[in-house]
Protein backbone atom coordinates (compact mmCIF):
# COMPACT_ATOMS: atom_id res chain seq x y z
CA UNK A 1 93.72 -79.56 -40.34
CA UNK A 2 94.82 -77.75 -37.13
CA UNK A 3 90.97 -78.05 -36.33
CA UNK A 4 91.15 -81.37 -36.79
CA UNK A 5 93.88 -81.93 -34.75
CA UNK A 6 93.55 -79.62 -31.44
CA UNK A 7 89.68 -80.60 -31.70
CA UNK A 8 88.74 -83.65 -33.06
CA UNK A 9 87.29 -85.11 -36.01
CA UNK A 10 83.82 -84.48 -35.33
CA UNK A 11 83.93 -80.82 -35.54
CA UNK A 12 85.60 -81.27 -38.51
CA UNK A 13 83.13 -83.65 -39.95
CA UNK A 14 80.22 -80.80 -38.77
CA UNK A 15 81.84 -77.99 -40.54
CA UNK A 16 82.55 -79.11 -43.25
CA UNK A 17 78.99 -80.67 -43.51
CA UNK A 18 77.55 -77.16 -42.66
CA UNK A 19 79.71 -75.67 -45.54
CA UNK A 20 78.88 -78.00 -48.25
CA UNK A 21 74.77 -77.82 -46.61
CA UNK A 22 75.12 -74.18 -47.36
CA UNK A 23 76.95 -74.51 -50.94
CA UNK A 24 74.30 -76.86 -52.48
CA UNK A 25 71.19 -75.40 -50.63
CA UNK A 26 71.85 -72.03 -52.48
CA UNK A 27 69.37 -72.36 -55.68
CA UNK A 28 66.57 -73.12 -52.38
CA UNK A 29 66.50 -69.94 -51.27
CA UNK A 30 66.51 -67.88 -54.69
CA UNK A 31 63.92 -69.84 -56.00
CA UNK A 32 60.09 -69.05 -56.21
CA UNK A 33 58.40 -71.50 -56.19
CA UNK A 34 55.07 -73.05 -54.61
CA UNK A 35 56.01 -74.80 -50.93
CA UNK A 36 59.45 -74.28 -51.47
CA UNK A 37 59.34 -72.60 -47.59
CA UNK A 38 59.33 -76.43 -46.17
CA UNK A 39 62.43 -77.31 -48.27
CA UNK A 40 64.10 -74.31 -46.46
CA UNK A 41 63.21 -74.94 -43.29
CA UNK A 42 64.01 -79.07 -43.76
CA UNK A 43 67.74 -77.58 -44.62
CA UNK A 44 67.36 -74.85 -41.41
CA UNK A 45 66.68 -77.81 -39.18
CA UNK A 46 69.25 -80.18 -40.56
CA UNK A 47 72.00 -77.34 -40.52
CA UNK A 48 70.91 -76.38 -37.00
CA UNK A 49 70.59 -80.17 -35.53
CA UNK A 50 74.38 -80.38 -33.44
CA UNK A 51 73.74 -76.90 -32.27
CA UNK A 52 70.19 -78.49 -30.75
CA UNK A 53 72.25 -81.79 -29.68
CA UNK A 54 74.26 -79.60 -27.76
CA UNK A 55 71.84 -77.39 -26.25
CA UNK A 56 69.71 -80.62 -25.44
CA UNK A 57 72.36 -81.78 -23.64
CA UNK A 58 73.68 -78.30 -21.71
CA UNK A 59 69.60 -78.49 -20.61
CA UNK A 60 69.69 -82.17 -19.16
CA UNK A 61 72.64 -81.77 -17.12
CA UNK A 62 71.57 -78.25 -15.96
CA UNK A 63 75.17 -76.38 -17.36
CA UNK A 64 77.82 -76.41 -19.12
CA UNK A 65 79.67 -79.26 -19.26
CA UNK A 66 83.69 -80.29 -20.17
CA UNK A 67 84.90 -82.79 -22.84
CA UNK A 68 87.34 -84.90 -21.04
CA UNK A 69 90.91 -85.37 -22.36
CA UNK A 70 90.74 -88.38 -23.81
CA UNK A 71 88.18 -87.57 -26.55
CA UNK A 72 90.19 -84.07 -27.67
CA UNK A 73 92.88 -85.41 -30.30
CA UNK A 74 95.34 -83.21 -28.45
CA UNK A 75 95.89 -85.92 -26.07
CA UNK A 76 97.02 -88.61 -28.45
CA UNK A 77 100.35 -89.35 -27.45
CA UNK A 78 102.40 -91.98 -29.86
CA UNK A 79 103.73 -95.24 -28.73
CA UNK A 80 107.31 -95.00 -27.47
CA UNK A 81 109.42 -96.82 -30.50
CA UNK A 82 111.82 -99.49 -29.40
CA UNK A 83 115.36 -98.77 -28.68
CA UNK A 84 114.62 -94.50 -26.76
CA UNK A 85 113.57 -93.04 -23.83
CA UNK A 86 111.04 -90.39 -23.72
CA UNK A 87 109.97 -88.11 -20.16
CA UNK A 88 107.13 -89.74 -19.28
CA UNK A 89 105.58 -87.63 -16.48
CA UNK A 90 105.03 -89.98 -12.81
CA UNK A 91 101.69 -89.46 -13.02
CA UNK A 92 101.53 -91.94 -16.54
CA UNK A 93 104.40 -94.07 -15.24
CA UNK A 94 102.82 -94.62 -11.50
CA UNK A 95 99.32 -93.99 -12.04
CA UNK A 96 97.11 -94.08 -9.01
CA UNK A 97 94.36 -96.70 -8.73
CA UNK A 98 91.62 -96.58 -10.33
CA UNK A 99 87.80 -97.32 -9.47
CA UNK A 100 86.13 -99.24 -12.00
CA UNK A 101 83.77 -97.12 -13.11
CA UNK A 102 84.07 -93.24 -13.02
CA UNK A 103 81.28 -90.33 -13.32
CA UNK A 104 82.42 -90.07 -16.71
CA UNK A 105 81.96 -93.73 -17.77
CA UNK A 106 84.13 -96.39 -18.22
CA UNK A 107 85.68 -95.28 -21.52
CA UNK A 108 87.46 -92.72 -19.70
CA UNK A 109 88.33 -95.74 -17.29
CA UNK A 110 89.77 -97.79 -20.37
CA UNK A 111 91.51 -94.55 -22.04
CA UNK A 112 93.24 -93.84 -18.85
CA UNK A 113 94.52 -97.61 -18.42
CA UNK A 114 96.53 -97.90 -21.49
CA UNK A 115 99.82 -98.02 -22.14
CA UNK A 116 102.48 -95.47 -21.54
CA UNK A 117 102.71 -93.01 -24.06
CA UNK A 118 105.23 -90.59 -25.07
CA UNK A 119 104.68 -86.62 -24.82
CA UNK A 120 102.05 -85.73 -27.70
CA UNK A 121 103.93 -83.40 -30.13
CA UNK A 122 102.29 -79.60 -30.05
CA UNK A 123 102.24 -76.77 -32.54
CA UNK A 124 106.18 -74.95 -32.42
CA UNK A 125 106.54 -71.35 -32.32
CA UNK A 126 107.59 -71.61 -36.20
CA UNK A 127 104.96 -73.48 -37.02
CA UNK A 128 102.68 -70.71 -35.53
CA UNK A 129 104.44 -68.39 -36.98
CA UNK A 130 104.35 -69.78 -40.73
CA UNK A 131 100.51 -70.55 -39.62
CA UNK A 132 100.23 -66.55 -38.86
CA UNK A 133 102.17 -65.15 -41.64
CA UNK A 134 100.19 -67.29 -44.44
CA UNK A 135 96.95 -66.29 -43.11
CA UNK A 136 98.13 -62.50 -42.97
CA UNK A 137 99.58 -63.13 -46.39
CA UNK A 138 97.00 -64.26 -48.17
CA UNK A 139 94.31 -61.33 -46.53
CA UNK A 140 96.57 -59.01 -47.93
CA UNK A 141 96.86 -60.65 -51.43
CA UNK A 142 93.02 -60.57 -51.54
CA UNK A 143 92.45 -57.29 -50.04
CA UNK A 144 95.27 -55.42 -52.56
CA UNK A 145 93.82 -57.47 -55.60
CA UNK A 146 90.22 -56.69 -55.69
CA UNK A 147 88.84 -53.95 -58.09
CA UNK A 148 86.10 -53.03 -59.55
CA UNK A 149 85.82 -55.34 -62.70
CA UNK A 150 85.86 -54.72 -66.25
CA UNK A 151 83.23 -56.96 -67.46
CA UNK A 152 79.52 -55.46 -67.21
CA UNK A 153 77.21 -56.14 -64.27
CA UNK A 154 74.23 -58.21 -63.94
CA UNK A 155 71.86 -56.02 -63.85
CA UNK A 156 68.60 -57.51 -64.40
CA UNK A 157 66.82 -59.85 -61.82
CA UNK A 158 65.69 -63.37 -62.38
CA UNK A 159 62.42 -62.37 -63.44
CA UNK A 160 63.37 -60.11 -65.75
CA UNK A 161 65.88 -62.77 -67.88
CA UNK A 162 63.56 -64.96 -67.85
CA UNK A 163 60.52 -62.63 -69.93
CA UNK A 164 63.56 -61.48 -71.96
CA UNK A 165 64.33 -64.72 -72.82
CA UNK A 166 61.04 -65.81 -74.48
CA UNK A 167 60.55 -62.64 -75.79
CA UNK A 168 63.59 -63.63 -77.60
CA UNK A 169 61.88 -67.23 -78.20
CA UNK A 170 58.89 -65.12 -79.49
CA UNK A 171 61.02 -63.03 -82.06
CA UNK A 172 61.96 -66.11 -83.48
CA UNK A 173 58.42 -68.12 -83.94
CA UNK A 174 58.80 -70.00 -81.07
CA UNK A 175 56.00 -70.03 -78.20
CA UNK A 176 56.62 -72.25 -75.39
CA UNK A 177 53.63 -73.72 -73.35
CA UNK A 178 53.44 -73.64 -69.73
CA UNK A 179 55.63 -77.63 -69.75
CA UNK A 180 58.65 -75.92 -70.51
CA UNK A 181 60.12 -75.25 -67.24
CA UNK A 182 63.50 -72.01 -67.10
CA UNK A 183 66.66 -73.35 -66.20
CA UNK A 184 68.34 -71.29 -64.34
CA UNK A 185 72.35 -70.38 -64.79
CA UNK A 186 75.01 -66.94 -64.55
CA UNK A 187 78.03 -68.32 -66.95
CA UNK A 188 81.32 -66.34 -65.87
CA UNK A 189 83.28 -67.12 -69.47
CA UNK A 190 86.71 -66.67 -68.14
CA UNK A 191 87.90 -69.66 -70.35
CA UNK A 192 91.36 -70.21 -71.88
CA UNK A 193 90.76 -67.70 -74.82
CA UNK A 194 90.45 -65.27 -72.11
CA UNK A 195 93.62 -65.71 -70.65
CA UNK A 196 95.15 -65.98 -74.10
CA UNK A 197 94.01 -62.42 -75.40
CA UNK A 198 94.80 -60.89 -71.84
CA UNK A 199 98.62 -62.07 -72.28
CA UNK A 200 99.35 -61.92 -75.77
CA UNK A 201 97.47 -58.38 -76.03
CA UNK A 202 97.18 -55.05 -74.72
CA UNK A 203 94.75 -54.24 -71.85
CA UNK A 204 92.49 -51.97 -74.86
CA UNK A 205 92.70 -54.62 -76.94
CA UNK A 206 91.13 -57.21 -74.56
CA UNK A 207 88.19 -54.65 -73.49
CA UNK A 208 87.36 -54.39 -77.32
CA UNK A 209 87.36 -57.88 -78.09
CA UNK A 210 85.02 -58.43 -75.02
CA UNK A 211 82.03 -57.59 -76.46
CA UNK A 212 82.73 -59.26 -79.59
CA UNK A 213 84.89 -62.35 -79.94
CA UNK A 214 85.35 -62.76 -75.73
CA UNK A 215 82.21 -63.00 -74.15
CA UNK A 216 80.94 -61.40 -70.89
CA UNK A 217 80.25 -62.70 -67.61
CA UNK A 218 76.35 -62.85 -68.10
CA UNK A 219 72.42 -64.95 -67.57
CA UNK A 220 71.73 -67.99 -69.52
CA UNK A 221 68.32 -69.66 -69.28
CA UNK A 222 67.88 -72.91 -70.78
CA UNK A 223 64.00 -74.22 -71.67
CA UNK A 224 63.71 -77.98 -71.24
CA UNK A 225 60.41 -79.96 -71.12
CA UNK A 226 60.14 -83.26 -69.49
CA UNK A 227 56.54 -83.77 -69.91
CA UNK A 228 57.55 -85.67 -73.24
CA UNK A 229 57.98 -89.01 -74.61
CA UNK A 230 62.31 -89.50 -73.22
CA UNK A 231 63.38 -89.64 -76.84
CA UNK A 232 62.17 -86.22 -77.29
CA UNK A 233 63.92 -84.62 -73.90
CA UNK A 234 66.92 -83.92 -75.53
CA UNK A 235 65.49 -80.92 -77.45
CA UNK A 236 66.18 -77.43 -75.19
CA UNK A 237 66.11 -73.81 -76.00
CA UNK A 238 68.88 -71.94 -74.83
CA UNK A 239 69.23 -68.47 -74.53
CA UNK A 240 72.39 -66.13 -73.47
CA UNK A 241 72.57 -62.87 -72.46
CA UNK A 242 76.61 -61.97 -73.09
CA UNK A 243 76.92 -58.84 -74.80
CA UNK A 244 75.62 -55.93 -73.03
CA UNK A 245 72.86 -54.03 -75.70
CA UNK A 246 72.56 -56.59 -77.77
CA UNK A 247 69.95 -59.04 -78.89
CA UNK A 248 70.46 -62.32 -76.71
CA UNK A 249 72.31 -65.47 -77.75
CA UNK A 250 69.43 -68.00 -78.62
CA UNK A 251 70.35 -71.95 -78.75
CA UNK A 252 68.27 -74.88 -80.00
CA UNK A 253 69.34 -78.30 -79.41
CA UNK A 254 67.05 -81.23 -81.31
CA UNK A 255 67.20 -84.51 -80.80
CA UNK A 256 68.99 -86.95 -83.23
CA UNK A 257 66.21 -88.68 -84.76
CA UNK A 258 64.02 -85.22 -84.86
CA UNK A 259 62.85 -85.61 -89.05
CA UNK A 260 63.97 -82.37 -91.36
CA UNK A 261 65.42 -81.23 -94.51
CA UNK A 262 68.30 -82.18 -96.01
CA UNK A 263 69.88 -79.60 -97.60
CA UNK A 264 73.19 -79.20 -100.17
CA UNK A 265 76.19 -77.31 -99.04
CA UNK A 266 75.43 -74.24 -101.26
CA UNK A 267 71.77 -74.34 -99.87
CA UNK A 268 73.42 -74.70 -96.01
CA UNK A 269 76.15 -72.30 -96.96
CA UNK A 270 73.54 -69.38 -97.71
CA UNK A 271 71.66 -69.80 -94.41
CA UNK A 272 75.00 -69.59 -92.61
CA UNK A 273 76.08 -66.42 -94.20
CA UNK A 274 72.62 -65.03 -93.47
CA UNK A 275 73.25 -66.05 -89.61
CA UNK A 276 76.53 -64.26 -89.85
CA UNK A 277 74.62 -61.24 -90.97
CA UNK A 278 71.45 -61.30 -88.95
CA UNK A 279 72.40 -62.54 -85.38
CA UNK A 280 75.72 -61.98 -85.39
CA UNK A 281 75.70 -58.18 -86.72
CA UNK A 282 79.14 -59.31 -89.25
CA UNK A 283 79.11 -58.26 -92.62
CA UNK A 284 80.01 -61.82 -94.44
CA UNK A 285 82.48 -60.17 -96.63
CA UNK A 286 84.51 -59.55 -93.62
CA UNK A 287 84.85 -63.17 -93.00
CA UNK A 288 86.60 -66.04 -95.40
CA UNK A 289 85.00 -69.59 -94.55
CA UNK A 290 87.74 -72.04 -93.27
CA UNK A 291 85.76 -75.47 -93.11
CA UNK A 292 82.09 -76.71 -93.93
CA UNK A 293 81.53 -79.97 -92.50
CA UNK A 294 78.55 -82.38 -93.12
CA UNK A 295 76.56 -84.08 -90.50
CA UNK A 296 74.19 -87.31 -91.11
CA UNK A 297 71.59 -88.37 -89.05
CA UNK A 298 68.65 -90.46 -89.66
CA UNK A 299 65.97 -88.49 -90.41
CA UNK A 300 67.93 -84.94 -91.67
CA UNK A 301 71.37 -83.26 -92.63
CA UNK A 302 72.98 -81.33 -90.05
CA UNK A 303 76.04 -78.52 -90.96
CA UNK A 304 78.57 -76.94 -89.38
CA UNK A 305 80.35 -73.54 -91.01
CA UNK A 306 83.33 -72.22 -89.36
CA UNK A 307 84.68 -68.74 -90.91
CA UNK A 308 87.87 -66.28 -90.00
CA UNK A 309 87.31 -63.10 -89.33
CA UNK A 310 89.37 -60.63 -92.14
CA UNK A 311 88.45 -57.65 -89.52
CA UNK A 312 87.79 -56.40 -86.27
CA UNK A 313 90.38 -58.65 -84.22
CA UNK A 314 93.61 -56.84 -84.12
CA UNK A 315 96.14 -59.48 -82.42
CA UNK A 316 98.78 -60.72 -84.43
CA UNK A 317 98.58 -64.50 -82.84
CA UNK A 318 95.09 -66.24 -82.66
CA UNK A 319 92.53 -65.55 -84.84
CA UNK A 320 88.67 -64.31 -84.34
CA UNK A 321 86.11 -66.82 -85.84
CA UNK A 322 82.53 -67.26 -86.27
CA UNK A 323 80.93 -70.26 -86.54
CA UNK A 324 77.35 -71.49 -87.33
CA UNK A 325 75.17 -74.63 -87.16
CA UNK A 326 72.69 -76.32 -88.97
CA UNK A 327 70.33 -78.84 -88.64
CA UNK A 328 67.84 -79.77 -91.28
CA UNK A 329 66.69 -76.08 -92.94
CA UNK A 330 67.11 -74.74 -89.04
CA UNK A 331 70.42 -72.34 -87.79
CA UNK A 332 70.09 -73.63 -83.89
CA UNK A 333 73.34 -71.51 -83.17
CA UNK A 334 75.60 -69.08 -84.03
CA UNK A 335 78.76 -67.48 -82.03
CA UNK A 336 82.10 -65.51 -82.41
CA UNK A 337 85.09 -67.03 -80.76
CA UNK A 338 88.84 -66.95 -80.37
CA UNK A 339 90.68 -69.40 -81.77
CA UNK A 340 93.89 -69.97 -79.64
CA UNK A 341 97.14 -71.81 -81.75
CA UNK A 342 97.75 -75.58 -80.42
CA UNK A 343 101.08 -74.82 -79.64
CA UNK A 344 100.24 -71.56 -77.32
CA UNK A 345 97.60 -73.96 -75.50
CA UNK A 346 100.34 -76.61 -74.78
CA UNK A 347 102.70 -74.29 -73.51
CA UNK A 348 100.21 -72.88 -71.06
CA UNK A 349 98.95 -75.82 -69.91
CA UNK A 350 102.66 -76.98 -69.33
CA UNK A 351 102.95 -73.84 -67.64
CA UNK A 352 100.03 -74.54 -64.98
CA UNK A 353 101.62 -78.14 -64.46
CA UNK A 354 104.87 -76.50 -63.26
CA UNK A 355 102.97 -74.31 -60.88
CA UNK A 356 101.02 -77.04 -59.38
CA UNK A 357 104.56 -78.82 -58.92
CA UNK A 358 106.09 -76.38 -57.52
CA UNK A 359 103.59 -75.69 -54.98
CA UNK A 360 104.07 -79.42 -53.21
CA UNK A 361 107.62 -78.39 -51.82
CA UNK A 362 105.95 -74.97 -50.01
CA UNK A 363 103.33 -77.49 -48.64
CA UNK A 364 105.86 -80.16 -47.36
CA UNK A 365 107.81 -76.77 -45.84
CA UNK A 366 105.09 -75.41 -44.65
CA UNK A 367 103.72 -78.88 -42.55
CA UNK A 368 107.22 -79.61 -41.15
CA UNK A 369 107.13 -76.05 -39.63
CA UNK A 370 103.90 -77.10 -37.76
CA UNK A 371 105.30 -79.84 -35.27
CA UNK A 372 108.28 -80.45 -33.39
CA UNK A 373 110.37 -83.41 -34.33
């Protein structure tokens, strides 16, 4: 904003093109990929182009040149309301004459001819100040808040996740051809049940649940083919590395109309319990099923099993839970979650709505500190 104001728009309107070039040009330059060197360079050049506009035009006129007045937004100066007097300096009430056309063109000639003005307002000491003190506030927030994190680090390289992952693929029977192309993600799982174990529990009792119920900050590379007729592109292998030494999280979403078995709830009930006990490492007599609920589509029967844990989650609100799906004679997923109460959730996010609230009075404080009335 102050940019905006002491400068213009248009450097406002360059940076924060420049900032969202760089945001969304990221995935460019961490790819590998063949000729992906002239997609960098197209984003070098367009990032680059008013840096060349103004060099062009520093080399035609031979130096550096100065904006005139009239095009800074400094300058504006408000009409005089009806009914007061503003200082107008001589110079705006009794202007000289005028040529018609000046070296700078005859916009300057029509800015300079309009009418009086009143003295444009400028930045106050206090609003400085506040300016100064929230910037120098806010450093020191950030600088006496970071630490080393908790969670695990990323340690393996793009290259790596991805042979992981369909080594994974492998383990399970499925070989991908060269058509299905890696997507790409890091998912930072700092979601509501997060915040919910951190408050409501000890500091030991959030690093255990981490690599259990709470899942770490870690790669995720989905497999999608497009190569295939469209009603078939909804199918994608997805596969999550969370939990630091153990096997990886492997998804597989099938399309709707994708034929298969259709099995009873006994029959789907023993392939969940086996997914409890093979990818999810739970023994299922640690775990009492809460709901089993029934799926039809057109060409199959899918399931969905969602169990309490008995053991391993020691807070006294919430509850750990595993849950497993189903489709045809297939288990395309399986995960451990927290389960946070309804009425803890609604209080929280009532909680974030007062915050937000009470932030708009500090803003309106703040902005009437920043000009002179």
């Amino acid at each position: 904003g102050i940019i905006c104001v002491y400068f213009g728009l248009i450097p406002s309107i360059i940076g924060h093109f420049i900032y969202d070039l760089v945001l969304f040009s990221l995935p460019l330059f961490t790819a590998e990929t063949t000729g992906i060197w002239f997609d960098r360079f197209m984003v070098i050049a367009a990032g680059t182009l008013p840096l060349a506009i103004v060099v062009g035009v520093r080399w035609r006129k031979g130096g550096v040149g100065t904006v005139p007045d009239w095009a800074l937004n400094r300058n504006w100066r408000s009409p005089i309301r009806p009914g007061t007097e503003a200082e107008v300096p001589d110079s705006l009430t009794h202007p000289e004459p005028e040529p018609e056309s000046t070296p700078e063109g005859p916009e300057l000639a029509a800015a300079e001819s309009q009418d009086v003005r009143a003295p444009r307002q400028t930045l106050s000491p206090w609003g400085m100040t506040a300016v100064l003190g929230t910037v120098l506030g806010g450093m020191t927030l950030w600088i006496t808040g970071f630490q080393t994190a908790d969670s695990p680090q990323l340690t393996f390289t793009r290259r790596q996740v991805e042979a992981e992952a369909r080594s994974a693929l492998v383990d399970r029977g499925v070989n991908l051809g060269p058509d299905w192309i890696p997507l790409f993600s890091v998912a930072a799982e700092r979601n509501l049940a997060h915040q919910f174990v951190w408050r409501e529990g000890a500091e030991g009792e959030y690093l255990e649940l981490l690599d259990d119920f709470l899942n770490s900050p870690g790669w995720q590379v989905r497999f999608v083919n497009f190569e295939v007729a469209p009603e078939e592109r909804a199918e994608s292998f997805r596969v999550s590395f969370f939990q630091a030494g153990e096997a990886p999280r492997v998804t597989h979403a099938l399309p709707e109309g994708r034929p298969g078995e259709t099995l009873t709830e006994e029959e789907a009930r023993l392939l969940a319990l086996g997914a409890i006990q093979d990818q999810l490492r739970t023994t299922p007599g640690t775990v009492r099923e809460i709901s089993a609920d029934e799926t039809v589509r057109p060409n199959r029967t899918d399931w969905t099993f969602t169990f309490a844990a008995t053991q391993g989650y020691p807070l006294l609100e919430g509850e750990g839970r595993a849950e497993v799906r189903i489709a045809g004679d297939e288990v395309v997923g399986a995960r451990k979650f927290v389960h946070v109460p309804e009425n803890w959730e609604r209080d929280w996010r009532a909680d974030q709505s007062r915050r937000s609230l009470a932030l708009i009075p500090s803003a309106a404080i703040l902005l009437s500190c920043l000009w002179e009335r």
